[in-house]
PDB file of N, CA and C in Angstrom:
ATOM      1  N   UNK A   1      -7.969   5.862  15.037  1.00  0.00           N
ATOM      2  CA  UNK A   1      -7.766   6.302  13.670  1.00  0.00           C
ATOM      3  C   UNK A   1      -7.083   5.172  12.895  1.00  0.00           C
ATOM      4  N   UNK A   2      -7.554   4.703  11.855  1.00  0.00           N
ATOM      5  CA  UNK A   2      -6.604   3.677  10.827  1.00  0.00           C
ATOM      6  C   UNK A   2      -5.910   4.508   9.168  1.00  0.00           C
ATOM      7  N   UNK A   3      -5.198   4.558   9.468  1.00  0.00           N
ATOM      8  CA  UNK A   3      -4.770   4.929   7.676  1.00  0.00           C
ATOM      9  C   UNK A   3      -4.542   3.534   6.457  1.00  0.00           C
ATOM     10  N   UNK A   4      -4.742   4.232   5.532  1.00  0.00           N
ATOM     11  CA  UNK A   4      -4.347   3.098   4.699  1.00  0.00           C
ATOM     12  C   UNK A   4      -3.873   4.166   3.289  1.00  0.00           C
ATOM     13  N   UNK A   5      -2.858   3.692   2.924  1.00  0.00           N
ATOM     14  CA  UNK A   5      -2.048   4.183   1.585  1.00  0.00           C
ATOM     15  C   UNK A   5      -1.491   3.418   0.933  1.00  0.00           C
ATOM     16  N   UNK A   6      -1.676   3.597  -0.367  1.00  0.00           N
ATOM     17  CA  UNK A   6      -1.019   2.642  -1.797  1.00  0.00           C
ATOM     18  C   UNK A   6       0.071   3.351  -1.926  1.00  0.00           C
ATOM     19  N   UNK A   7       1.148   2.064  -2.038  1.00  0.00           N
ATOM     20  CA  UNK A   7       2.697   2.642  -2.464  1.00  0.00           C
ATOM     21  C   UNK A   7       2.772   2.085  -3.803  1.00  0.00           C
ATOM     22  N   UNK A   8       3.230   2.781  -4.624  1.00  0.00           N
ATOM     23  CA  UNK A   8       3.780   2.838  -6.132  1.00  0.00           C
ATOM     24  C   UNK A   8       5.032   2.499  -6.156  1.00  0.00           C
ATOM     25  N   UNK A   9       5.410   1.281  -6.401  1.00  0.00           N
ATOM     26  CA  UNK A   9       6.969   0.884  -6.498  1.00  0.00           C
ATOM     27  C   UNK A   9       7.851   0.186  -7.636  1.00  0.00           C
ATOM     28  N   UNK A  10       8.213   1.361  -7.986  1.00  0.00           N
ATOM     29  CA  UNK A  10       9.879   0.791  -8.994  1.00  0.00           C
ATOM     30  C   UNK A  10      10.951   0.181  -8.350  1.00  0.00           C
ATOM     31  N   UNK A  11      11.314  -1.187  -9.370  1.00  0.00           N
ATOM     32  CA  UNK A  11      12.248  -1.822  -8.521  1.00  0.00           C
ATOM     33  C   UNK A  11      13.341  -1.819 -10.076  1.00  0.00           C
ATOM     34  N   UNK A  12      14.269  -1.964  -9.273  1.00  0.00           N
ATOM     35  CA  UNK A  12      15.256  -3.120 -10.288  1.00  0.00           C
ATOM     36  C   UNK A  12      14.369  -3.814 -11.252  1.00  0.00           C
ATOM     37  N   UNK A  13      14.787  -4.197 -11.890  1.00  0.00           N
ATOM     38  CA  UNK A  13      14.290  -5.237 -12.454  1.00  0.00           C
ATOM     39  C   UNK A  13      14.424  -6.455 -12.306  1.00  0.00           C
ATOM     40  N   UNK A  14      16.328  -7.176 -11.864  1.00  0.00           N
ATOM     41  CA  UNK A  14      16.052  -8.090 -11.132  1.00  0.00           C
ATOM     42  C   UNK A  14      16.436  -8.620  -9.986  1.00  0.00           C
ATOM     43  N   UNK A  15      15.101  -7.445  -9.438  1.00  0.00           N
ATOM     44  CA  UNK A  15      14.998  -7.332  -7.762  1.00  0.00           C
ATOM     45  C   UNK A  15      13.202  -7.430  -7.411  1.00  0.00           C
ATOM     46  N   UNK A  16      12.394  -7.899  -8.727  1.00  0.00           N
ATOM     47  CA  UNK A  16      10.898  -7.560  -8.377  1.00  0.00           C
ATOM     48  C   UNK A  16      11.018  -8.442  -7.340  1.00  0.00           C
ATOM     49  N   UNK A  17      10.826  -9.756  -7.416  1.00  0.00           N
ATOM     50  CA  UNK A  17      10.532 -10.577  -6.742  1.00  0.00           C
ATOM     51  C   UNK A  17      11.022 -10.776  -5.475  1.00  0.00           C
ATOM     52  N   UNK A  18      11.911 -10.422  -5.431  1.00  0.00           N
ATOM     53  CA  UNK A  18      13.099 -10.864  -3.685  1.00  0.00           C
ATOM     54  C   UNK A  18      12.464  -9.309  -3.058  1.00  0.00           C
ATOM     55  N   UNK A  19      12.292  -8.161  -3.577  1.00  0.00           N
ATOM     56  CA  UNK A  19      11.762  -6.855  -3.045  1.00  0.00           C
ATOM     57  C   UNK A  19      10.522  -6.919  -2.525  1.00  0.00           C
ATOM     58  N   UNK A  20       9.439  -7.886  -3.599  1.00  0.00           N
ATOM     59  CA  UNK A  20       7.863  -8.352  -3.035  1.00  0.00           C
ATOM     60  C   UNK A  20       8.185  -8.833  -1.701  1.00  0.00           C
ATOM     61  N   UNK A  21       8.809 -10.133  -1.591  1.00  0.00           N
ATOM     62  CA  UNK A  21       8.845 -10.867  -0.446  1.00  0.00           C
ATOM     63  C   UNK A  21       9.582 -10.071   0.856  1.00  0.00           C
ATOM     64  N   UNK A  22      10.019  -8.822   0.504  1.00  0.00           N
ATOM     65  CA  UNK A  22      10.653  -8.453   1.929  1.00  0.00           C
ATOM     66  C   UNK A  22       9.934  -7.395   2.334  1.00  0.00           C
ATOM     67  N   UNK A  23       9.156  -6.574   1.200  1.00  0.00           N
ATOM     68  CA  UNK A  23       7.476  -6.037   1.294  1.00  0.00           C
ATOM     69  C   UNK A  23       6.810  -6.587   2.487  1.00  0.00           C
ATOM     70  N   UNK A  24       6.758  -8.105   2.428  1.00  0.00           N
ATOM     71  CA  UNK A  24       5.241  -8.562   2.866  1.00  0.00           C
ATOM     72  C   UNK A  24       5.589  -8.572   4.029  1.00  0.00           C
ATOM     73  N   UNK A  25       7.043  -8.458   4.894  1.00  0.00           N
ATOM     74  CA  UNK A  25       7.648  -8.756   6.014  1.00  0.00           C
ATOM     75  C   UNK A  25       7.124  -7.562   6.551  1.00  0.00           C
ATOM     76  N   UNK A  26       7.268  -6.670   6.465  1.00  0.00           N
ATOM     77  CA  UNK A  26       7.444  -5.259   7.144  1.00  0.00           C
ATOM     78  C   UNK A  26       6.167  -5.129   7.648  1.00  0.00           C
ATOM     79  N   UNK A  27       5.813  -4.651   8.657  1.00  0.00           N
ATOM     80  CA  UNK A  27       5.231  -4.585  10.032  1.00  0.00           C
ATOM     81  C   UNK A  27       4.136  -3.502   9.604  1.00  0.00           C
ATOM     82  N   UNK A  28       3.136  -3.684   8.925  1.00  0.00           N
ATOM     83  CA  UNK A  28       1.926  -2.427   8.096  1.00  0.00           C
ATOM     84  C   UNK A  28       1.697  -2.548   6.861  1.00  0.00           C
ATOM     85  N   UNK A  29       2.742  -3.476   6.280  1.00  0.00           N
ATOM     86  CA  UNK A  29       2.684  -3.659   4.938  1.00  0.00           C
ATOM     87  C   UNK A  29       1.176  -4.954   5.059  1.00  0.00           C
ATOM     88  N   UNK A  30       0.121  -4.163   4.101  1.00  0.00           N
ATOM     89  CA  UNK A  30      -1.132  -5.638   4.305  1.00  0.00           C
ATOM     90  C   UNK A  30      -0.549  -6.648   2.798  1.00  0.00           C
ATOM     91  N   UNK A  31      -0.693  -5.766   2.208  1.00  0.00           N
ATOM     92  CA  UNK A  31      -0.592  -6.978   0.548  1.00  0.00           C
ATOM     93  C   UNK A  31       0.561  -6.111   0.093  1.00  0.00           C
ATOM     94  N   UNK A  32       1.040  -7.157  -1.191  1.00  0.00           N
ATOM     95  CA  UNK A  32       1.552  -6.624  -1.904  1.00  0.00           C
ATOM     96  C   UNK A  32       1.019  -7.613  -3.628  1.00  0.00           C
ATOM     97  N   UNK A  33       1.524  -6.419  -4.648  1.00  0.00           N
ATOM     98  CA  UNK A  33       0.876  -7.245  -6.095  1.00  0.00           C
ATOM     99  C   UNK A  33       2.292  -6.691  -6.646  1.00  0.00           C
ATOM    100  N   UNK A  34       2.383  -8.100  -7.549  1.00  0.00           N
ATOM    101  CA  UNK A  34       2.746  -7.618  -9.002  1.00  0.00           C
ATOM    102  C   UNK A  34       2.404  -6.570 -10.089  1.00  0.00           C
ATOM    103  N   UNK A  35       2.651  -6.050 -10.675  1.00  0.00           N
ATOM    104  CA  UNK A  35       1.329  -5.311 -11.510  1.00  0.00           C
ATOM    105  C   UNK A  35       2.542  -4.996 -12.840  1.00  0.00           C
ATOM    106  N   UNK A  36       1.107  -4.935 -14.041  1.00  0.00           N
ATOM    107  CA  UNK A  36       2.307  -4.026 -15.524  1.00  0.00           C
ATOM    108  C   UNK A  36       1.851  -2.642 -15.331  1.00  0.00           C
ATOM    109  N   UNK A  37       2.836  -1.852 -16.411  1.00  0.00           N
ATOM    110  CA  UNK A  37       2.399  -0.474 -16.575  1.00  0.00           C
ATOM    111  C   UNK A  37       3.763   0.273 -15.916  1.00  0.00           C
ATOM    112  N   UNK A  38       3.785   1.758 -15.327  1.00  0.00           N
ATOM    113  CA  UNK A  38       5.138   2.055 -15.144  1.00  0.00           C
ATOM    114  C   UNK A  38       5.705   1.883 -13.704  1.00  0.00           C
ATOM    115  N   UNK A  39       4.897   0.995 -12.623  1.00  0.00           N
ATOM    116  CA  UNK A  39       4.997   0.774 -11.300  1.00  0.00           C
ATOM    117  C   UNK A  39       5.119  -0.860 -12.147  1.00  0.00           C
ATOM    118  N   UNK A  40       6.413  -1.734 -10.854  1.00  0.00           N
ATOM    119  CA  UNK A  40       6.474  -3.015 -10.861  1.00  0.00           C
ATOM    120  C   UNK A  40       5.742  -3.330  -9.650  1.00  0.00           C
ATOM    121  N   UNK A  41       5.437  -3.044  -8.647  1.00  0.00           N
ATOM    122  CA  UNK A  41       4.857  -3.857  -6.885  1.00  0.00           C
ATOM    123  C   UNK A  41       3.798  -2.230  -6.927  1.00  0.00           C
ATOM    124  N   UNK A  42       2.870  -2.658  -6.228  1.00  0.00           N
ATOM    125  CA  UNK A  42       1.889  -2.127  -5.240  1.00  0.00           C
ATOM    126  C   UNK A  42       1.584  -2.334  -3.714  1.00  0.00           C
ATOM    127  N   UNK A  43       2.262  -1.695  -2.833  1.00  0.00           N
ATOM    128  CA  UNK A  43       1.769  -2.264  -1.475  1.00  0.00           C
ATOM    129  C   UNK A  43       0.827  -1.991  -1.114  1.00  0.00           C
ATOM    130  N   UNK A  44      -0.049  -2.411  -0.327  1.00  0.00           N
ATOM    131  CA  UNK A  44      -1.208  -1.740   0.473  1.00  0.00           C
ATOM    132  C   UNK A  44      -0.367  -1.527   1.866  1.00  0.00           C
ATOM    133  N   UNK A  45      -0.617  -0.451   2.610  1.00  0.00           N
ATOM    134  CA  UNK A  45       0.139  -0.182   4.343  1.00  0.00           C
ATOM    135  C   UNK A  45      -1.366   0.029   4.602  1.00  0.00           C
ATOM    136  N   UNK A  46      -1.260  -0.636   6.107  1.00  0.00           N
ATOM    137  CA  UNK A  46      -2.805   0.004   6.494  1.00  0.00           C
ATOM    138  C   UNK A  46      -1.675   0.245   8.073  1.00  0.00           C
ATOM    139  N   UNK A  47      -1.860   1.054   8.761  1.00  0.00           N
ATOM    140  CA  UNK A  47      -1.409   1.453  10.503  1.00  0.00           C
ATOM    141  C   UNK A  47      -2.447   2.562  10.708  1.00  0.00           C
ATOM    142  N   UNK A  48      -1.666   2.241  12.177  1.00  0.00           N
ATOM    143  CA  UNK A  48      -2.941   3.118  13.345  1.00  0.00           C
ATOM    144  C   UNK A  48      -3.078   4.511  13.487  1.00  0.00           C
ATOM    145  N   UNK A  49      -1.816   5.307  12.297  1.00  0.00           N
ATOM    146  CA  UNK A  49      -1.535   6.295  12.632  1.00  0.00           C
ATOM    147  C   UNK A  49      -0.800   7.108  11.181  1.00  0.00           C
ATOM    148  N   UNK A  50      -0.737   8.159  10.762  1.00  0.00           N
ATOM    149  CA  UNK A  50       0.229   9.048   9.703  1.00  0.00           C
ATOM    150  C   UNK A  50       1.818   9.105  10.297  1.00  0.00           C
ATOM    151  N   UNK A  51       1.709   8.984  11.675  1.00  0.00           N
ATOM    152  CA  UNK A  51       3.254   9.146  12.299  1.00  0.00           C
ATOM    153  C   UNK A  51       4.040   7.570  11.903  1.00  0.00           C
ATOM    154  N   UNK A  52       3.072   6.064  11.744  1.00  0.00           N
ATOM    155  CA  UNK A  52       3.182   4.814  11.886  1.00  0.00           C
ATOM    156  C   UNK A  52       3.407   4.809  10.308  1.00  0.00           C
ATOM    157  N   UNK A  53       2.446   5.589   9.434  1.00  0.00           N
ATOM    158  CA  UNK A  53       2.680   5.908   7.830  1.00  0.00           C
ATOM    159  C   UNK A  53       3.704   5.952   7.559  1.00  0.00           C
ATOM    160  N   UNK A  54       4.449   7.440   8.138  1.00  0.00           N
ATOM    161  CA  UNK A  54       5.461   7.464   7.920  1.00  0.00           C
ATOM    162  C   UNK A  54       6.239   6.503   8.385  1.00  0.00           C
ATOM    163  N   UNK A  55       6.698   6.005   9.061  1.00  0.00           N
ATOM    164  CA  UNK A  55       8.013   5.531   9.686  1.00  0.00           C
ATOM    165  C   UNK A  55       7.911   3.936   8.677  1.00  0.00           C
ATOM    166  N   UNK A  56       6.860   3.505   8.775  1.00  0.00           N
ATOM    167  CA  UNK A  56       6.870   2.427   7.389  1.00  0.00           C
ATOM    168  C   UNK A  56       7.200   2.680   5.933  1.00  0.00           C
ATOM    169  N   UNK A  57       6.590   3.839   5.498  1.00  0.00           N
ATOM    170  CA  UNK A  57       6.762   3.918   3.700  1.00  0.00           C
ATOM    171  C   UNK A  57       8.560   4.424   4.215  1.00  0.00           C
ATOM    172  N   UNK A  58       9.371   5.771   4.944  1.00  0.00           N
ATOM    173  CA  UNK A  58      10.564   6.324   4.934  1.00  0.00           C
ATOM    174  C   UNK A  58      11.547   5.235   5.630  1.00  0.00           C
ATOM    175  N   UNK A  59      10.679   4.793   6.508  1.00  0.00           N
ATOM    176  CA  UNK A  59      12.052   4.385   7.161  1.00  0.00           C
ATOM    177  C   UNK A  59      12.123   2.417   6.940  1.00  0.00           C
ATOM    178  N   UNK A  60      10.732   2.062   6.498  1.00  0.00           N
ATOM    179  CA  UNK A  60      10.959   0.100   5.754  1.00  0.00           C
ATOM    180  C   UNK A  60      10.884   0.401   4.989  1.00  0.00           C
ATOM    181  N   UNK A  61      10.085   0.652   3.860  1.00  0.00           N
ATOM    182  CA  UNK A  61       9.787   0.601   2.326  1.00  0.00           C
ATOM    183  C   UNK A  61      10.967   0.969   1.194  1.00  0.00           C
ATOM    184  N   UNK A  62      11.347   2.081   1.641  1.00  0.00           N
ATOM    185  CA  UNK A  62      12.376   3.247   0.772  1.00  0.00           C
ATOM    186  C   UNK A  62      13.289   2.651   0.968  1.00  0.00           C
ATOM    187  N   UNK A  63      13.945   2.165   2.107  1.00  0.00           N
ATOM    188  CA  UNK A  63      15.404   1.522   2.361  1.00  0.00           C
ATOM    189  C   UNK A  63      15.112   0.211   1.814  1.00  0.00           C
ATOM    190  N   UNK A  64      14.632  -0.495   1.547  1.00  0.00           N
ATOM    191  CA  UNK A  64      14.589  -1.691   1.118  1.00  0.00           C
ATOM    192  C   UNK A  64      15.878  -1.447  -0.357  1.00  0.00           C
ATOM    193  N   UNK A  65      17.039  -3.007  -0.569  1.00  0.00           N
ATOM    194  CA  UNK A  65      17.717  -2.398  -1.466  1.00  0.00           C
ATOM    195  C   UNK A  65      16.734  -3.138  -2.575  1.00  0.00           C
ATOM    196  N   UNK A  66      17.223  -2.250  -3.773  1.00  0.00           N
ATOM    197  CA  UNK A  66      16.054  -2.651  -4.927  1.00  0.00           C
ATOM    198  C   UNK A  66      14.939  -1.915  -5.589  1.00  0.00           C
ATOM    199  N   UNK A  67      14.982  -0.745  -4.902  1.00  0.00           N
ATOM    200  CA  UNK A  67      13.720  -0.001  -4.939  1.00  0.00           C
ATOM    201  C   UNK A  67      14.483   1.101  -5.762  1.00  0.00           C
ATOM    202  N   UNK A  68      13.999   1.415  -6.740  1.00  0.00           N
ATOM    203  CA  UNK A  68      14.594   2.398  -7.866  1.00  0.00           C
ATOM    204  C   UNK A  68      13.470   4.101  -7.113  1.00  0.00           C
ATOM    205  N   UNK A  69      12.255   3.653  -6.738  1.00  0.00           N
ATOM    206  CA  UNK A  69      11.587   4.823  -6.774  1.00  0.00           C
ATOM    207  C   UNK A  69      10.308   4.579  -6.268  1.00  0.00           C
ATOM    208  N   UNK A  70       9.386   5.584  -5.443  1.00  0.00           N
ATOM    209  CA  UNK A  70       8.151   5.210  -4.924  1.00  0.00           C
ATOM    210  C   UNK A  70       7.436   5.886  -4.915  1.00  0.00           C
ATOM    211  N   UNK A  71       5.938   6.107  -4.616  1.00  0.00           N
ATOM    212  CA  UNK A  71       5.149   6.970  -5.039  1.00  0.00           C
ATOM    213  C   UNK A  71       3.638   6.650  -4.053  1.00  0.00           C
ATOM    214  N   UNK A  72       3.367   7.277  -2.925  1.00  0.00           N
ATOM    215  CA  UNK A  72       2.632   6.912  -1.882  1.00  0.00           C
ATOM    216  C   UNK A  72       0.982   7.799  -1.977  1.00  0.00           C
ATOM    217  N   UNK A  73       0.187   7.292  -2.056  1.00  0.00           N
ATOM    218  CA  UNK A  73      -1.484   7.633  -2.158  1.00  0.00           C
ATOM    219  C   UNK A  73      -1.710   7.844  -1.423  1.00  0.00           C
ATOM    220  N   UNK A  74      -2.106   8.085  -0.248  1.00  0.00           N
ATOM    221  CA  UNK A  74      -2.842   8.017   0.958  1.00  0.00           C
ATOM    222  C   UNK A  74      -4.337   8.432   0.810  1.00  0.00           C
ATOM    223  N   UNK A  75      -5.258   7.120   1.528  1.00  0.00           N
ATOM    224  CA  UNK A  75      -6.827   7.242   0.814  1.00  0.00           C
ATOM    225  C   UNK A  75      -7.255   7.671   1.590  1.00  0.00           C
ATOM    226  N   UNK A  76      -8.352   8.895   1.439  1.00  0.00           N
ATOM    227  CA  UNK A  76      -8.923   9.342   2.233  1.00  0.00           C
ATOM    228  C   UNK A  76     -10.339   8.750   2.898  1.00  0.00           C
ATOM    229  N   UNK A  77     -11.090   8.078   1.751  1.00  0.00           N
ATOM    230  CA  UNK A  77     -12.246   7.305   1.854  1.00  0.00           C
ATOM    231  C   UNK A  77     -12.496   5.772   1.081  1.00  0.00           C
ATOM    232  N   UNK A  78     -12.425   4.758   1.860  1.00  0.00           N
ATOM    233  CA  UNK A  78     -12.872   3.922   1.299  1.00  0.00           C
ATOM    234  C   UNK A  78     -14.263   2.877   0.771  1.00  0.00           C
ATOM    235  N   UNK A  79     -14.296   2.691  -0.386  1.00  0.00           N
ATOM    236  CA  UNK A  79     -15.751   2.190  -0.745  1.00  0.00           C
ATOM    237  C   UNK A  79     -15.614   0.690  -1.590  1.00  0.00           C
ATOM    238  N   UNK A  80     -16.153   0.318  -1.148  1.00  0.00           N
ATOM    239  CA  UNK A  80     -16.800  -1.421  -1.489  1.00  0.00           C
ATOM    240  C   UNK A  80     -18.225  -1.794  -1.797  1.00  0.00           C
ATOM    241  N   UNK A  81     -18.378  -2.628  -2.662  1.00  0.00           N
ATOM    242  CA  UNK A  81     -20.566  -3.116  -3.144  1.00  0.00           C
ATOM    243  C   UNK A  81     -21.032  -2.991  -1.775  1.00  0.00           C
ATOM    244  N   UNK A  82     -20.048  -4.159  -0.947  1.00  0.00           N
ATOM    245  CA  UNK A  82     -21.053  -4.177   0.731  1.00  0.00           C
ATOM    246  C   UNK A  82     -21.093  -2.823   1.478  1.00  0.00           C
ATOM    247  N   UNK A  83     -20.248  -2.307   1.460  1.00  0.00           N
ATOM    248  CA  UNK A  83     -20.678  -0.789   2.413  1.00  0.00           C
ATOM    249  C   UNK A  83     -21.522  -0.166   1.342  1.00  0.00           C
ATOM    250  N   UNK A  84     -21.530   0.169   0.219  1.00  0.00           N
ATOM    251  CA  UNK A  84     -22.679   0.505  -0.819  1.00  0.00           C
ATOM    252  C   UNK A  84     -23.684   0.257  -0.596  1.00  0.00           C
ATOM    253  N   UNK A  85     -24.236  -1.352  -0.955  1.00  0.00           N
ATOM    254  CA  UNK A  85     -25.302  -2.324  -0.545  1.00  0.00           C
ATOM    255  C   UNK A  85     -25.828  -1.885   1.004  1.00  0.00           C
ATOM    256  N   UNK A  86     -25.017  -1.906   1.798  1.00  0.00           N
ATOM    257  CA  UNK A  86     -25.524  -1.449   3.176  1.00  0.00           C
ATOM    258  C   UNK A  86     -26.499  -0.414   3.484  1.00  0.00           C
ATOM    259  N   UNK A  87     -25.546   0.946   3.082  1.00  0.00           N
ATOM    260  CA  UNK A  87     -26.177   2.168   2.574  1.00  0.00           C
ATOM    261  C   UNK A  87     -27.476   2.116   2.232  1.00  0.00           C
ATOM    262  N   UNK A  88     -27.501   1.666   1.054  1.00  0.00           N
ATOM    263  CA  UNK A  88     -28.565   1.279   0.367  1.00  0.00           C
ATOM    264  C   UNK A  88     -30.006   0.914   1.374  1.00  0.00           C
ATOM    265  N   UNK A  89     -29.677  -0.331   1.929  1.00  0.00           N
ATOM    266  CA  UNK A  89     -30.350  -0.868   2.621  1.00  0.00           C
ATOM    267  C   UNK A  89     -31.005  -0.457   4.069  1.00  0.00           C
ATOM    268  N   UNK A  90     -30.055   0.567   4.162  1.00  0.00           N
ATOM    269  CA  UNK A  90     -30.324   1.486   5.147  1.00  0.00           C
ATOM    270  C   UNK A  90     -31.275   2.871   4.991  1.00  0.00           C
ATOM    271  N   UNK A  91     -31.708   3.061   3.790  1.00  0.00           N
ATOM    272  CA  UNK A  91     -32.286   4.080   3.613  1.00  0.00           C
ATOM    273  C   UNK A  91     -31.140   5.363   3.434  1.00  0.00           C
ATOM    274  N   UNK A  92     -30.175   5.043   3.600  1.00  0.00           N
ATOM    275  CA  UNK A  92     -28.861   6.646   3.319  1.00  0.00           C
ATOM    276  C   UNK A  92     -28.507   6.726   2.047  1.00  0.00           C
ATOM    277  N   UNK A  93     -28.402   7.625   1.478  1.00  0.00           N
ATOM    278  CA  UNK A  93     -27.442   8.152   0.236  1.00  0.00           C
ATOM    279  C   UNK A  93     -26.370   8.938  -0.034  1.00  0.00           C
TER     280      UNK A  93
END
């Protein structure tokens, strides 16, 4: 099983940057972005598991100091042109 969930993260303000970089450390964390609008960081977590979910977004993410507030997606299905294109090419719809 793989999960993958977008974290929504309010930081300090000046804590974006030193908060990104200790993001990218943590052990599930794949990316992280800058972004505008009412979230400052976006992580991507991808792990092997919802139990591995958790223990990354509650027990690395949240404790990180800097983090005003968070807000976690968890995707149920993911889609890209090439798995599209594939489809496609496969005769499936």
């Amino acid at each position: 099983m793989h999960v993958t969930a977008i974290v929504l993260i309010k930081a300090l303000s000046d804590q974006v940057s030193t908060l990104a970089m200790a993001l990218v450390e943590i052990d599930g964390v794949a990316e992280v972005f800058s972004v505008a609008g009412h979230y400052d960081l976006v992580a991507i977590v991808r792990t092997s598991d919802n139990d591995r979910l958790a223990a990354v977004v509650s027990d690395g993410i949240r404790k990180l100091p800097g983090i005003a507030g968070t807000e976690t997606l968890i995707a149920f299905r993911a889609y890209s042109r090439g798995e599209l294109e594939t489809a496609y090419s496969l005769g499936l719809s």
